[in-house]
N, C-alpha and C. Protein backbone atom coordinates (compact mmCIF):
# COMPACT_ATOMS: atom_id res chain seq x y z
N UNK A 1 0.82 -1.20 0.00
CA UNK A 1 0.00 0.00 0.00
C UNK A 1 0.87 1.26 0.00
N UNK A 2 2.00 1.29 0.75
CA UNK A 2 2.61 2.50 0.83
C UNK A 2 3.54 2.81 -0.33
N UNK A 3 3.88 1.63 -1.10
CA UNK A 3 4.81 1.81 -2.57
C UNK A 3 3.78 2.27 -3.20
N UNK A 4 2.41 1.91 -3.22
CA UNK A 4 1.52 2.58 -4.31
C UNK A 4 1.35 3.86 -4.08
N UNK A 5 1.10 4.68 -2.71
CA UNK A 5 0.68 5.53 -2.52
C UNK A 5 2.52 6.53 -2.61
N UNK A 6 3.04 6.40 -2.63
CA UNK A 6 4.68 6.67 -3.30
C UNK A 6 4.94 6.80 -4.56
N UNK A 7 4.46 5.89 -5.36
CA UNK A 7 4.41 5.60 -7.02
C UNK A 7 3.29 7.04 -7.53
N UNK A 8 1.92 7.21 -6.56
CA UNK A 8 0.90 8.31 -7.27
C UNK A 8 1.60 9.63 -7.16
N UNK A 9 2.16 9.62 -5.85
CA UNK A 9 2.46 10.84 -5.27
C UNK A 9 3.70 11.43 -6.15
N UNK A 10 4.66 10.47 -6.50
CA UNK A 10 5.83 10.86 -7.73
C UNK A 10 5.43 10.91 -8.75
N UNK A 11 4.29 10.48 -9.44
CA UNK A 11 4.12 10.64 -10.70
C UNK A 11 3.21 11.89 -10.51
N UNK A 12 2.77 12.37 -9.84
CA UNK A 12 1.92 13.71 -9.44
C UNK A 12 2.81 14.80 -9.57
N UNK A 13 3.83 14.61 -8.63
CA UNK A 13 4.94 15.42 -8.73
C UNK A 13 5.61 15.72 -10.30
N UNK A 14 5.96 14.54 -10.72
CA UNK A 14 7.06 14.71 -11.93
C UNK A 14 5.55 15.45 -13.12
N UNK A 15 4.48 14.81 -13.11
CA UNK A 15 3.74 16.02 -14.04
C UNK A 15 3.61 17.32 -13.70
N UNK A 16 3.69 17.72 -12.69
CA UNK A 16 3.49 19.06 -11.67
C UNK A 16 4.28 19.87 -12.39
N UNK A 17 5.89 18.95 -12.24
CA UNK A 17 7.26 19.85 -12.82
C UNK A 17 6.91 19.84 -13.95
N UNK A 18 6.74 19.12 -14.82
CA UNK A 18 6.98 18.90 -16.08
C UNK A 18 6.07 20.26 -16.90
N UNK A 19 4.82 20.40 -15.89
CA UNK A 19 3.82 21.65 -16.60
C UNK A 19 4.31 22.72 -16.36
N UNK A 20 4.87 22.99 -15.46
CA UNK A 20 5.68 24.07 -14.99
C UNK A 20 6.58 24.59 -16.34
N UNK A 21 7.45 23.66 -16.26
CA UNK A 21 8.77 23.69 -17.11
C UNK A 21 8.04 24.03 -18.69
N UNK A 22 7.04 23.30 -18.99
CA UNK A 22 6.41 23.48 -20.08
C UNK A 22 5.97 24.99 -20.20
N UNK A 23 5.10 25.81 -19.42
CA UNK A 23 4.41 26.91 -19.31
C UNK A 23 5.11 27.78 -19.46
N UNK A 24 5.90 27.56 -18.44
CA UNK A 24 7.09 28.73 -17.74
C UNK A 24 8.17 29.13 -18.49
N UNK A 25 9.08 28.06 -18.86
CA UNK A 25 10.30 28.54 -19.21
C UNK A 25 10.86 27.42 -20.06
N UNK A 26 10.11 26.53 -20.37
CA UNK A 26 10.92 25.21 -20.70
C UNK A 26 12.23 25.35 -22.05
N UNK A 27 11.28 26.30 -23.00
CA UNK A 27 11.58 26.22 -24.23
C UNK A 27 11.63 27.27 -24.99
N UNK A 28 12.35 28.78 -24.92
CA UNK A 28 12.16 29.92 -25.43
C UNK A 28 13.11 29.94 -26.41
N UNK A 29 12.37 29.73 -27.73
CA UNK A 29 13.12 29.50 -29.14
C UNK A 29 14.75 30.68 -29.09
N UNK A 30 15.94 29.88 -28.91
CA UNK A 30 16.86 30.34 -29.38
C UNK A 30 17.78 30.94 -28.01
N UNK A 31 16.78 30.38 -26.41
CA UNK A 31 17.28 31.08 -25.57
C UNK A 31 17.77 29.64 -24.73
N UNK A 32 16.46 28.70 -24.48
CA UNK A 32 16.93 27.66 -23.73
C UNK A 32 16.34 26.32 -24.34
N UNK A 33 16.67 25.07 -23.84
CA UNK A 33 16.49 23.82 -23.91
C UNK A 33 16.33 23.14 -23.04
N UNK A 34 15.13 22.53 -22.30
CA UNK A 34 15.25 22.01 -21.45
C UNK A 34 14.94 20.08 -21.94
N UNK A 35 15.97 19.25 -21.70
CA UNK A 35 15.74 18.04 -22.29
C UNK A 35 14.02 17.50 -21.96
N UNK A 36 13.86 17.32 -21.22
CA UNK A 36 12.38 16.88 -20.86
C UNK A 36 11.29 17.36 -21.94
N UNK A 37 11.52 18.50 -22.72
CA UNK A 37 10.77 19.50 -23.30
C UNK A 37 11.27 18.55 -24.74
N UNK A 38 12.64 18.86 -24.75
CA UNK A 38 13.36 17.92 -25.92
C UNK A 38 12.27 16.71 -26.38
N UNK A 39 12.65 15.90 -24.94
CA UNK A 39 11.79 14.77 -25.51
C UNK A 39 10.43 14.48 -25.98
N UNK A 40 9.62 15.66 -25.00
CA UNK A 40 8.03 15.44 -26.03
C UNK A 40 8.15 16.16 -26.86
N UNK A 41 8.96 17.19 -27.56
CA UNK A 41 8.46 17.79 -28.48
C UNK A 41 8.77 16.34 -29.97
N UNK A 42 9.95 15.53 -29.65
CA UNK A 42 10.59 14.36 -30.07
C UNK A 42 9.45 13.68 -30.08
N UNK A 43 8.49 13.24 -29.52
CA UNK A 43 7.55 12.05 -29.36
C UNK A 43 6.35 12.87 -30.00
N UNK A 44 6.36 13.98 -29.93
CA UNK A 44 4.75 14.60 -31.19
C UNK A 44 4.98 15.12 -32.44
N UNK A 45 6.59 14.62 -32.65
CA UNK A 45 6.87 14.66 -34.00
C UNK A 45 7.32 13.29 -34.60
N UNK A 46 7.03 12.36 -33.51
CA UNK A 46 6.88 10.87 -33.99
C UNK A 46 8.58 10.22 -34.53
N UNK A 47 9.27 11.03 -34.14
CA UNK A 47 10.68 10.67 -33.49
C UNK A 47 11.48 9.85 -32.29
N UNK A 48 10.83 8.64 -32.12
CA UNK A 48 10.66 7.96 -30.97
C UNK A 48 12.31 7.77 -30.91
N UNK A 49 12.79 7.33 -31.96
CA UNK A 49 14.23 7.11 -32.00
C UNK A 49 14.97 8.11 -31.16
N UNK A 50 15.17 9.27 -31.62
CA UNK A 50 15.66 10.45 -30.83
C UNK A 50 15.46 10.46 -29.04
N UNK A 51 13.94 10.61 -28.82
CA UNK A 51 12.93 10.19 -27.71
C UNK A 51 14.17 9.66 -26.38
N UNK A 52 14.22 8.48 -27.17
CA UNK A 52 14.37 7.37 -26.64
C UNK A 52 16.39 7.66 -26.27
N UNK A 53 17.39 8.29 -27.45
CA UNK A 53 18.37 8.79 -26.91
C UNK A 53 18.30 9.70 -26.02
N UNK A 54 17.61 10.37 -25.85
CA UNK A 54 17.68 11.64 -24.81
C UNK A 54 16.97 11.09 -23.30
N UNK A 55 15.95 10.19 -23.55
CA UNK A 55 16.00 9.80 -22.04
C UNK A 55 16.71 8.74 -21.92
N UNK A 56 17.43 8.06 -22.36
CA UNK A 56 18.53 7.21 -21.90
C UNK A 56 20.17 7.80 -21.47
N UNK A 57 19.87 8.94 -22.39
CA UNK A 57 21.42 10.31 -21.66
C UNK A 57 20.90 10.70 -20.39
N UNK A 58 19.57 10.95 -20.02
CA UNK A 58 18.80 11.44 -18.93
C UNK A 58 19.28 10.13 -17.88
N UNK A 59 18.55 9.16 -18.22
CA UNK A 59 18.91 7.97 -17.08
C UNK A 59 20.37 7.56 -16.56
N UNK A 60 21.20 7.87 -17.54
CA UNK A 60 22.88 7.54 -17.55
C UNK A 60 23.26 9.11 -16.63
N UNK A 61 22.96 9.58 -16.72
CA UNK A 61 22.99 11.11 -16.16
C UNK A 61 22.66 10.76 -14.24
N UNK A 62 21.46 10.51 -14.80
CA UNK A 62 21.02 10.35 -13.43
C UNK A 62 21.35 9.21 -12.38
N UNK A 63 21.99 8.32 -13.01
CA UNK A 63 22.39 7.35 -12.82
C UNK A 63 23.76 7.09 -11.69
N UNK A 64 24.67 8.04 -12.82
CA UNK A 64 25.90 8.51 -12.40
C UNK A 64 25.75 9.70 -11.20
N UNK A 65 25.17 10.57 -11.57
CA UNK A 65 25.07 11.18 -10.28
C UNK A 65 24.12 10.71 -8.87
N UNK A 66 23.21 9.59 -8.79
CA UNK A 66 22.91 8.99 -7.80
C UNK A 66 24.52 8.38 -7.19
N UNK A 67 25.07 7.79 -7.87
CA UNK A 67 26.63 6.63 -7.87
C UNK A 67 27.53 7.72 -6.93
N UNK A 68 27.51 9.08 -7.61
CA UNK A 68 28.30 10.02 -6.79
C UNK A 68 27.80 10.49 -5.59
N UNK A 69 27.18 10.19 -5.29
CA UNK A 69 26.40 11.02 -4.03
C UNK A 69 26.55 9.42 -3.45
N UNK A 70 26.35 8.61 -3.60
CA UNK A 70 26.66 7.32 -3.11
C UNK A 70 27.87 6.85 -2.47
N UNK A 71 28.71 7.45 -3.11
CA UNK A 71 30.26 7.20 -2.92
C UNK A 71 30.95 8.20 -1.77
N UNK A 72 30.05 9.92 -2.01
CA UNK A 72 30.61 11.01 -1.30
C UNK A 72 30.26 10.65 0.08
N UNK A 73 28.79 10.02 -0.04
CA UNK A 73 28.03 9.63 1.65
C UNK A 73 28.84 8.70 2.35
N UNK A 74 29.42 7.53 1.59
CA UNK A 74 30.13 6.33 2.33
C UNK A 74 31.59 7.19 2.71
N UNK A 75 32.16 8.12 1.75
CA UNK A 75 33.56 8.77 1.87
C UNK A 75 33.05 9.69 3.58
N UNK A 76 32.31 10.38 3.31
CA UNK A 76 31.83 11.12 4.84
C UNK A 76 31.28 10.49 5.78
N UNK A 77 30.53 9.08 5.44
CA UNK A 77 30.86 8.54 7.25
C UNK A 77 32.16 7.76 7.60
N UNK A 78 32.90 6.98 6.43
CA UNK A 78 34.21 6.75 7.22
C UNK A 78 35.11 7.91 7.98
N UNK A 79 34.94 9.07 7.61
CA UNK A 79 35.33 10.43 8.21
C UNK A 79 34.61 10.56 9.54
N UNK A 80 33.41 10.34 9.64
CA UNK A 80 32.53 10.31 10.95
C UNK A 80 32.82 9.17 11.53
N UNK A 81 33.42 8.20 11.45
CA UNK A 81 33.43 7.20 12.60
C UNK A 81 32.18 6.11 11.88
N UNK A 82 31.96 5.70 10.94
CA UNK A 82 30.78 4.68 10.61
C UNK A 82 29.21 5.35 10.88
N UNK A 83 28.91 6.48 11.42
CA UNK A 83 27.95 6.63 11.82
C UNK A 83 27.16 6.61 11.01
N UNK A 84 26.03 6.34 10.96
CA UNK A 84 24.29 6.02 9.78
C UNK A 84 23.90 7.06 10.23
């Protein structure tokens, strides 16, 4: 029950941002790019191929920087004494 109610609540969220980013600022011809924007504009021009590179640079992205923050946390509690 609580992974489901985790799963609504993030996908609530990530559309939240995503309209934001869309409305707001996502995409001002010639000023910015925001990949997320990249990719649907990629998927309603039926470019799935493309789509599909840019959220896999997204996931490798995100990926690697979860890994680093992974590594910095274990590097700062052997500095603390093991502490959790």
């Amino acid at each position: 029950m609580i992974l489901r109610r985790t799963q609504v609540i993030t996908f609530a969220h990530t559309v939240g941002e995503f309209g934001v980013i869309l409305m707001i600022g996502g995409s001002i011809p010639g000023e910015t790019k925001v990949a997320s924007i990249a990719i649907y504009r990629f998927v309603e021009m039926f470019q799935y191929e493309m789509a599909h590179i840019y959220s896999a640079i997204m996931v490798a992205i995100s990926f690697l920087v979860l890994l680093g923050v992974y590594f910095f946390n274990q590097k700062q509690n052997r500095k603390i004494g093991g502490m959790h």
